[in-house]
Protein backbone atom coordinates (compact mmCIF):
# COMPACT_ATOMS: atom_id res chain seq x y z
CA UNK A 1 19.01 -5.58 6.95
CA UNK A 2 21.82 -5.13 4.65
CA UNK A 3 19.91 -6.02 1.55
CA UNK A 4 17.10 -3.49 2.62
CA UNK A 5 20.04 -0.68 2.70
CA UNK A 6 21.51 -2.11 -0.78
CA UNK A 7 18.20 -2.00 -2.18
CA UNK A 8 17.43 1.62 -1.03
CA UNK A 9 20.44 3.00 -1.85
CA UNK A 10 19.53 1.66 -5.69
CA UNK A 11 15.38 3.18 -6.21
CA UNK A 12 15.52 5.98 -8.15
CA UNK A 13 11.58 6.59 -7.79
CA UNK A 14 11.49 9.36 -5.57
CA UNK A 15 14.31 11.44 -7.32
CA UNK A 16 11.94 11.53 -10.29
CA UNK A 17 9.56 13.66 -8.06
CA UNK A 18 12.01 15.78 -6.53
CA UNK A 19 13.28 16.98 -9.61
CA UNK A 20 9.36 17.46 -10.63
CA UNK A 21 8.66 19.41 -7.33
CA UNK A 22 11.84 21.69 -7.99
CA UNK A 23 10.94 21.91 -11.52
CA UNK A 24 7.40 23.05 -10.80
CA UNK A 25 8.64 25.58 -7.83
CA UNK A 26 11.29 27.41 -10.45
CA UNK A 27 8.03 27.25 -12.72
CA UNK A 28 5.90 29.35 -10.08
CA UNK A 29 8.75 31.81 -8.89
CA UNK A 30 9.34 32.86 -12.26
CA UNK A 31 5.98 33.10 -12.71
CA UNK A 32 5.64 34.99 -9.38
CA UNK A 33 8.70 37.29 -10.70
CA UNK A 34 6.55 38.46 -13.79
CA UNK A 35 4.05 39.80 -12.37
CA UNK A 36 5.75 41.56 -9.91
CA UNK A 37 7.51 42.90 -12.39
CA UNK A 38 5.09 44.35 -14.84
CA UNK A 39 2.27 45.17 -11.74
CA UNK A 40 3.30 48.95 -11.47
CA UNK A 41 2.70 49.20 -15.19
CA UNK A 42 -0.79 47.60 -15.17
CA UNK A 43 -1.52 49.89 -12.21
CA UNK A 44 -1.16 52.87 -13.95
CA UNK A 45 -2.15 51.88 -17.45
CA UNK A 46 -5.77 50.61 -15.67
CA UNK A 47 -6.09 54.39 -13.58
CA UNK A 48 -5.44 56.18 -16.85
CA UNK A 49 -8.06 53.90 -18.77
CA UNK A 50 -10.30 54.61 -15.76
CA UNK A 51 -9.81 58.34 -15.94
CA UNK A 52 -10.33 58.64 -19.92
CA UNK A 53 -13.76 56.44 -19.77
CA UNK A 54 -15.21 57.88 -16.38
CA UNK A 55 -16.71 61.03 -18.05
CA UNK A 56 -18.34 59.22 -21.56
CA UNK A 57 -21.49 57.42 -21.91
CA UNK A 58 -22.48 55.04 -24.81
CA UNK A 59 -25.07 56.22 -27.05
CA UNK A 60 -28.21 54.38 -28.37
């Protein structure tokens, strides 16, 4: 029993995918951040695109 607790105590395996998990979640919050940041500004830059095409038609 001791040498199972010796020998666990030594794997490194699953800190490799711990730091991978935290890796990819700071990936995906930063992520989330950006686009929270700029979605009031692609909002209003889509309703004035919207307004400024809504009354033209394409000619043939």
């Amino acid at each position: 029993m001791i040498k199972f607790f010796k020998n666990f105590k030594k794997d490194e395996d699953g800190a490799v995918t711990v730091d991978w998990v935290v890796l990819t979640a700071a990936v995906v919050g930063l992520g989330v951040a950006g686009v929270g940041t700029v979605k009031g500004g692609i909002d209003s830059l889509a309703a004035g695109i919207s307004s400024g095409v809504s009354g033209t038609t394409v000619g043939q």
